[in-house]
N, C-alpha and C. Protein backbone atom coordinates (compact mmCIF):
# COMPACT_ATOMS: atom_id res chain seq x y z
N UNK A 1 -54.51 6.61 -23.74
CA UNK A 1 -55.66 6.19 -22.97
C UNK A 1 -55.51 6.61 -21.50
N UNK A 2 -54.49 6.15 -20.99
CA UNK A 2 -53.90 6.61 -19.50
C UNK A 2 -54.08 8.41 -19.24
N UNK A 3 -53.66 9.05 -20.57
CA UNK A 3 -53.24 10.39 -20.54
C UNK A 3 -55.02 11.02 -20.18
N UNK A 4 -56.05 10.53 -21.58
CA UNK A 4 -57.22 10.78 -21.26
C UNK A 4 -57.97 10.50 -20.10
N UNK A 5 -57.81 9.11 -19.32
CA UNK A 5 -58.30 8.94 -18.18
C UNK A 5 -57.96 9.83 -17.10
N UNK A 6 -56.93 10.06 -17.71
CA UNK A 6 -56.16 11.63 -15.93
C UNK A 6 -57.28 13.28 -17.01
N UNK A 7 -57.12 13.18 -18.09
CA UNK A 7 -58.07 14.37 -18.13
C UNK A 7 -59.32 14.48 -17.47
N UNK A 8 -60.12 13.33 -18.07
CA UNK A 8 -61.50 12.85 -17.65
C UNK A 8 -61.77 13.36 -16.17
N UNK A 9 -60.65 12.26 -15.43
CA UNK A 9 -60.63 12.61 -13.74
C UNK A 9 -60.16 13.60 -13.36
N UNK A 10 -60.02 14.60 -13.81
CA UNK A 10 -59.42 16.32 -13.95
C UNK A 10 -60.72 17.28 -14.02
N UNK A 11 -60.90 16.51 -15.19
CA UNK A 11 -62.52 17.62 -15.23
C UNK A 11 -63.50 17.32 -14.20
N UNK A 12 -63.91 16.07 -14.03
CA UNK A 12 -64.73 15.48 -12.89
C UNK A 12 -64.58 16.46 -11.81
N UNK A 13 -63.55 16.12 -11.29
CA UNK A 13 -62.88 16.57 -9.86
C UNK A 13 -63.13 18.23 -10.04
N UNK A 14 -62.86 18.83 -11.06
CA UNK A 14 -63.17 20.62 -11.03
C UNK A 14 -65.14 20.39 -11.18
N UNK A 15 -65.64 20.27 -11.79
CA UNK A 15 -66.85 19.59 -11.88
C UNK A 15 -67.55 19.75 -10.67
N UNK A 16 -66.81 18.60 -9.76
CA UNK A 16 -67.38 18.35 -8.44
C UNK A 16 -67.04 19.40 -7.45
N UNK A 17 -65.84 20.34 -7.74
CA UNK A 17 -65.64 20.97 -6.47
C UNK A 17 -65.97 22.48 -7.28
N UNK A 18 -66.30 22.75 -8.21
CA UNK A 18 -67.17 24.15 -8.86
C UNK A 18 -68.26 23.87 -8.01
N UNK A 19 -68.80 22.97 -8.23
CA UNK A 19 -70.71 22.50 -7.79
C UNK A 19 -70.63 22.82 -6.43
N UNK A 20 -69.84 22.19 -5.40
CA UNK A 20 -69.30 21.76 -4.21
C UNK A 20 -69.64 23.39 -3.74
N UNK A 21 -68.70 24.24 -4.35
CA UNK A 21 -67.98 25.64 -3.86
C UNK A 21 -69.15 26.70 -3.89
N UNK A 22 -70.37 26.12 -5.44
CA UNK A 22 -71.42 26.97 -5.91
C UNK A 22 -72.71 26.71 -4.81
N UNK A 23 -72.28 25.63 -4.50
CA UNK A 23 -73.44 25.17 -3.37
C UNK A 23 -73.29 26.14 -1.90
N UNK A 24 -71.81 26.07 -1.46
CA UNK A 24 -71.66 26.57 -0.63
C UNK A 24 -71.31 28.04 -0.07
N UNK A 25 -71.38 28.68 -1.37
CA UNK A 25 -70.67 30.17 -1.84
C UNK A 25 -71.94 31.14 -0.58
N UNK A 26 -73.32 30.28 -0.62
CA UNK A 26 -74.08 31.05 0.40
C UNK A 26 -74.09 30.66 1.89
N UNK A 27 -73.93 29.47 2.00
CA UNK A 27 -73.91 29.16 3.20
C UNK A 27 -72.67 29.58 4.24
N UNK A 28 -72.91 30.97 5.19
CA UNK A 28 -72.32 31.36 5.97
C UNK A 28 -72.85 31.11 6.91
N UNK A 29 -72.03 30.94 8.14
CA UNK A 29 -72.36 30.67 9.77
C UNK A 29 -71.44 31.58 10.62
N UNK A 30 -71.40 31.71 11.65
CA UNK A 30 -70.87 32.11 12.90
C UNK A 30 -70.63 31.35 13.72
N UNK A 31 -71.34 29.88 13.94
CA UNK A 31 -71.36 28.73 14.98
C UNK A 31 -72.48 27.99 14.09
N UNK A 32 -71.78 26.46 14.66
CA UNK A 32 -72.37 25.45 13.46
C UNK A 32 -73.77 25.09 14.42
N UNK A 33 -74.78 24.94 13.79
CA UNK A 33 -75.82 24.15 13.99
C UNK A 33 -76.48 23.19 13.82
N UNK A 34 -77.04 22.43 14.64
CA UNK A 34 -77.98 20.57 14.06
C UNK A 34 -77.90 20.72 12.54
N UNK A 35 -78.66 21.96 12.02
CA UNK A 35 -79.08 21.86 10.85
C UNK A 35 -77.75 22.02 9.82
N UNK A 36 -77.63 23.09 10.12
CA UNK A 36 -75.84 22.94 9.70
C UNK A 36 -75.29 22.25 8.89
N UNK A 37 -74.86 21.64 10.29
CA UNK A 37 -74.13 20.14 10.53
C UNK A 37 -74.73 19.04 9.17
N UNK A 38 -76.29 18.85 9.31
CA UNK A 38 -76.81 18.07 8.83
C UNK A 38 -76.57 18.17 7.62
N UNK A 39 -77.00 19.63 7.22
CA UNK A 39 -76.80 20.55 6.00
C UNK A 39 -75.28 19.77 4.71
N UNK A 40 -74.05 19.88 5.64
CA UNK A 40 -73.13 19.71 5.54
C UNK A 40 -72.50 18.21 4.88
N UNK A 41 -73.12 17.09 6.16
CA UNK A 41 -72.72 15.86 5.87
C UNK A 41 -73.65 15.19 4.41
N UNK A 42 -74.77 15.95 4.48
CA UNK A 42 -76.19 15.40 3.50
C UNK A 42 -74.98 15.28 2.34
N UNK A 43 -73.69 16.92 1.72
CA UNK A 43 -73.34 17.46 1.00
C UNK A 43 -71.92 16.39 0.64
N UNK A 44 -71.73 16.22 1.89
CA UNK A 44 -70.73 15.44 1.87
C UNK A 44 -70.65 13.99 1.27
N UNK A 45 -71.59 13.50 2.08
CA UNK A 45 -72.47 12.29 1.45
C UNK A 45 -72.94 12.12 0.14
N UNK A 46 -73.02 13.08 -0.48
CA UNK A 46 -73.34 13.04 -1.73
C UNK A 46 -72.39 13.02 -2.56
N UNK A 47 -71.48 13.52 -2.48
CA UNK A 47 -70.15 14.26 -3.25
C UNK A 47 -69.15 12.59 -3.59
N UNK A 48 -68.48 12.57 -4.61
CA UNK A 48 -67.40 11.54 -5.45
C UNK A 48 -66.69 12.23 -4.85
N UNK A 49 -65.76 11.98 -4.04
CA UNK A 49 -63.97 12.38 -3.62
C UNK A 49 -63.35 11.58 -4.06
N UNK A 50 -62.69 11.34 -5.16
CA UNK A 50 -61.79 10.09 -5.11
C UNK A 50 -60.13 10.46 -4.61
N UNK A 51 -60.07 11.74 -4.45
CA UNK A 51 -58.27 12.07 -3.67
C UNK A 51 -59.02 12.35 -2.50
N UNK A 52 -60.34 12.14 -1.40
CA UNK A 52 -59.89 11.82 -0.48
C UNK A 52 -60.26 13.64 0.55
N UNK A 53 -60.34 14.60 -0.35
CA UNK A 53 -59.88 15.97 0.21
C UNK A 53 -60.90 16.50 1.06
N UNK A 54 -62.03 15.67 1.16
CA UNK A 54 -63.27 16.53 2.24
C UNK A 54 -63.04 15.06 3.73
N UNK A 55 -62.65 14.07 3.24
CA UNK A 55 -61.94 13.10 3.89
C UNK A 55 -61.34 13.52 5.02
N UNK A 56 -60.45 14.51 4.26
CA UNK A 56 -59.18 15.27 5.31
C UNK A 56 -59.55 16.18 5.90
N UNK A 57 -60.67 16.84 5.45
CA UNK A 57 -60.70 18.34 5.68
C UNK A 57 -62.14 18.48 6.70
N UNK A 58 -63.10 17.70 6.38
CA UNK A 58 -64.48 17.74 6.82
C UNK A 58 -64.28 16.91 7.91
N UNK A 59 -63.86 17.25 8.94
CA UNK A 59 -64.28 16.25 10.39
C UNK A 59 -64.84 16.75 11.17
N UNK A 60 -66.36 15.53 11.12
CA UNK A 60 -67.44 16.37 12.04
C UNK A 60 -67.41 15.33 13.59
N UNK A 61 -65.71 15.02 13.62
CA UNK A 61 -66.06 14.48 15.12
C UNK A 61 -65.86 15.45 16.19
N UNK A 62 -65.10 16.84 15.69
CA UNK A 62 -64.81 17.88 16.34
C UNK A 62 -66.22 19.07 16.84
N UNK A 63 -66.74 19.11 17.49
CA UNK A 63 -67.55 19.58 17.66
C UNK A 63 -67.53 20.83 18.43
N UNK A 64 -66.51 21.82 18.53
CA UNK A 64 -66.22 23.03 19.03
C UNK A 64 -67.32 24.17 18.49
N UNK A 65 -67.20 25.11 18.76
CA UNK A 65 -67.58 26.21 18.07
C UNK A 65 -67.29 26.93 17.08
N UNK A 66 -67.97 26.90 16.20
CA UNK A 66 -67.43 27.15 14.68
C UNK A 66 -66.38 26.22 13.83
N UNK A 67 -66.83 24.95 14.48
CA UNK A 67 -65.51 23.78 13.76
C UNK A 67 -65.58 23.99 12.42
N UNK A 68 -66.71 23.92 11.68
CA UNK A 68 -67.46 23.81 10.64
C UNK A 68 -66.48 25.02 9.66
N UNK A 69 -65.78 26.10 10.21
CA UNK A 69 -65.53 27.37 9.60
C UNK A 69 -64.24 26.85 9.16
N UNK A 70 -63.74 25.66 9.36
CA UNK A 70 -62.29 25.19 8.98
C UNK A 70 -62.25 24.24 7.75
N UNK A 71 -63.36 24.20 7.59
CA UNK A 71 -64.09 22.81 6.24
C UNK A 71 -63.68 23.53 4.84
N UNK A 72 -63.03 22.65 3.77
CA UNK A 72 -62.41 22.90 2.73
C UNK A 72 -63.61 23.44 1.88
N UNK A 73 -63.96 25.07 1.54
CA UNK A 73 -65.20 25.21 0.83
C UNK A 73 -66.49 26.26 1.54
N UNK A 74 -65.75 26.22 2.87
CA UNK A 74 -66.82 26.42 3.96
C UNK A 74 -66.50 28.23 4.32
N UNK A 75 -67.12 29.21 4.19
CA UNK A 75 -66.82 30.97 4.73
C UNK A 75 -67.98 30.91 5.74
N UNK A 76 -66.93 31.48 6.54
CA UNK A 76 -67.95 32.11 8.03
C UNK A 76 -67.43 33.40 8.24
C-alpha cells in the first residue's frame, strides 16, 4: 500500500511538471513583465507541489531584471 502510494505520488508529480514544462515550453522573455509576472504566479497558484520545488525555485520577491529566467521550467 505504502509502495503504491509513492507510485501514485510519482506519477502525479511527472503529471504536474510534464503539464507545468508543456505550458511553459512557449513562454520566452528577455525581461519579466506585469503580465509575465502575473502570467507566472496565476501558474503557480494553480499547480499541487507537494516537495515544495517551485516553493524554492519561484521567488517573485526578487524583482531584478530577468529574475523570472532563473524559475525551475522557465527559458529566456
Amino acid at each position: 500500500s505504502t509502495l503504491m502510494n509513492s507510485q501514485i505520488q510519482m506519477a502525479n508529480l511527472f503529471f504536474i511538471y510534464s503539464l507545468m514544462f508543456s505550458l511553459l515550453a512557449t513562454f520566452t522573455v528577455t525581461s519579466a513583465t506585469e503580465t509575465d509576472i502575473a502570467c507566472l504566479k496565476s501558474i503557480k497558484d494553480s499547480m499541487i507541489d507537494p516537495y515544495g520545488f517551485l516553493n524554492s525555485t519561484w521567488d517573485f520577491s526578487n524583482n531584478t531584471e530577468g529574475f523570472i529566467c532563473g524559475f525551475l521550467g522557465v527559458e529566456c
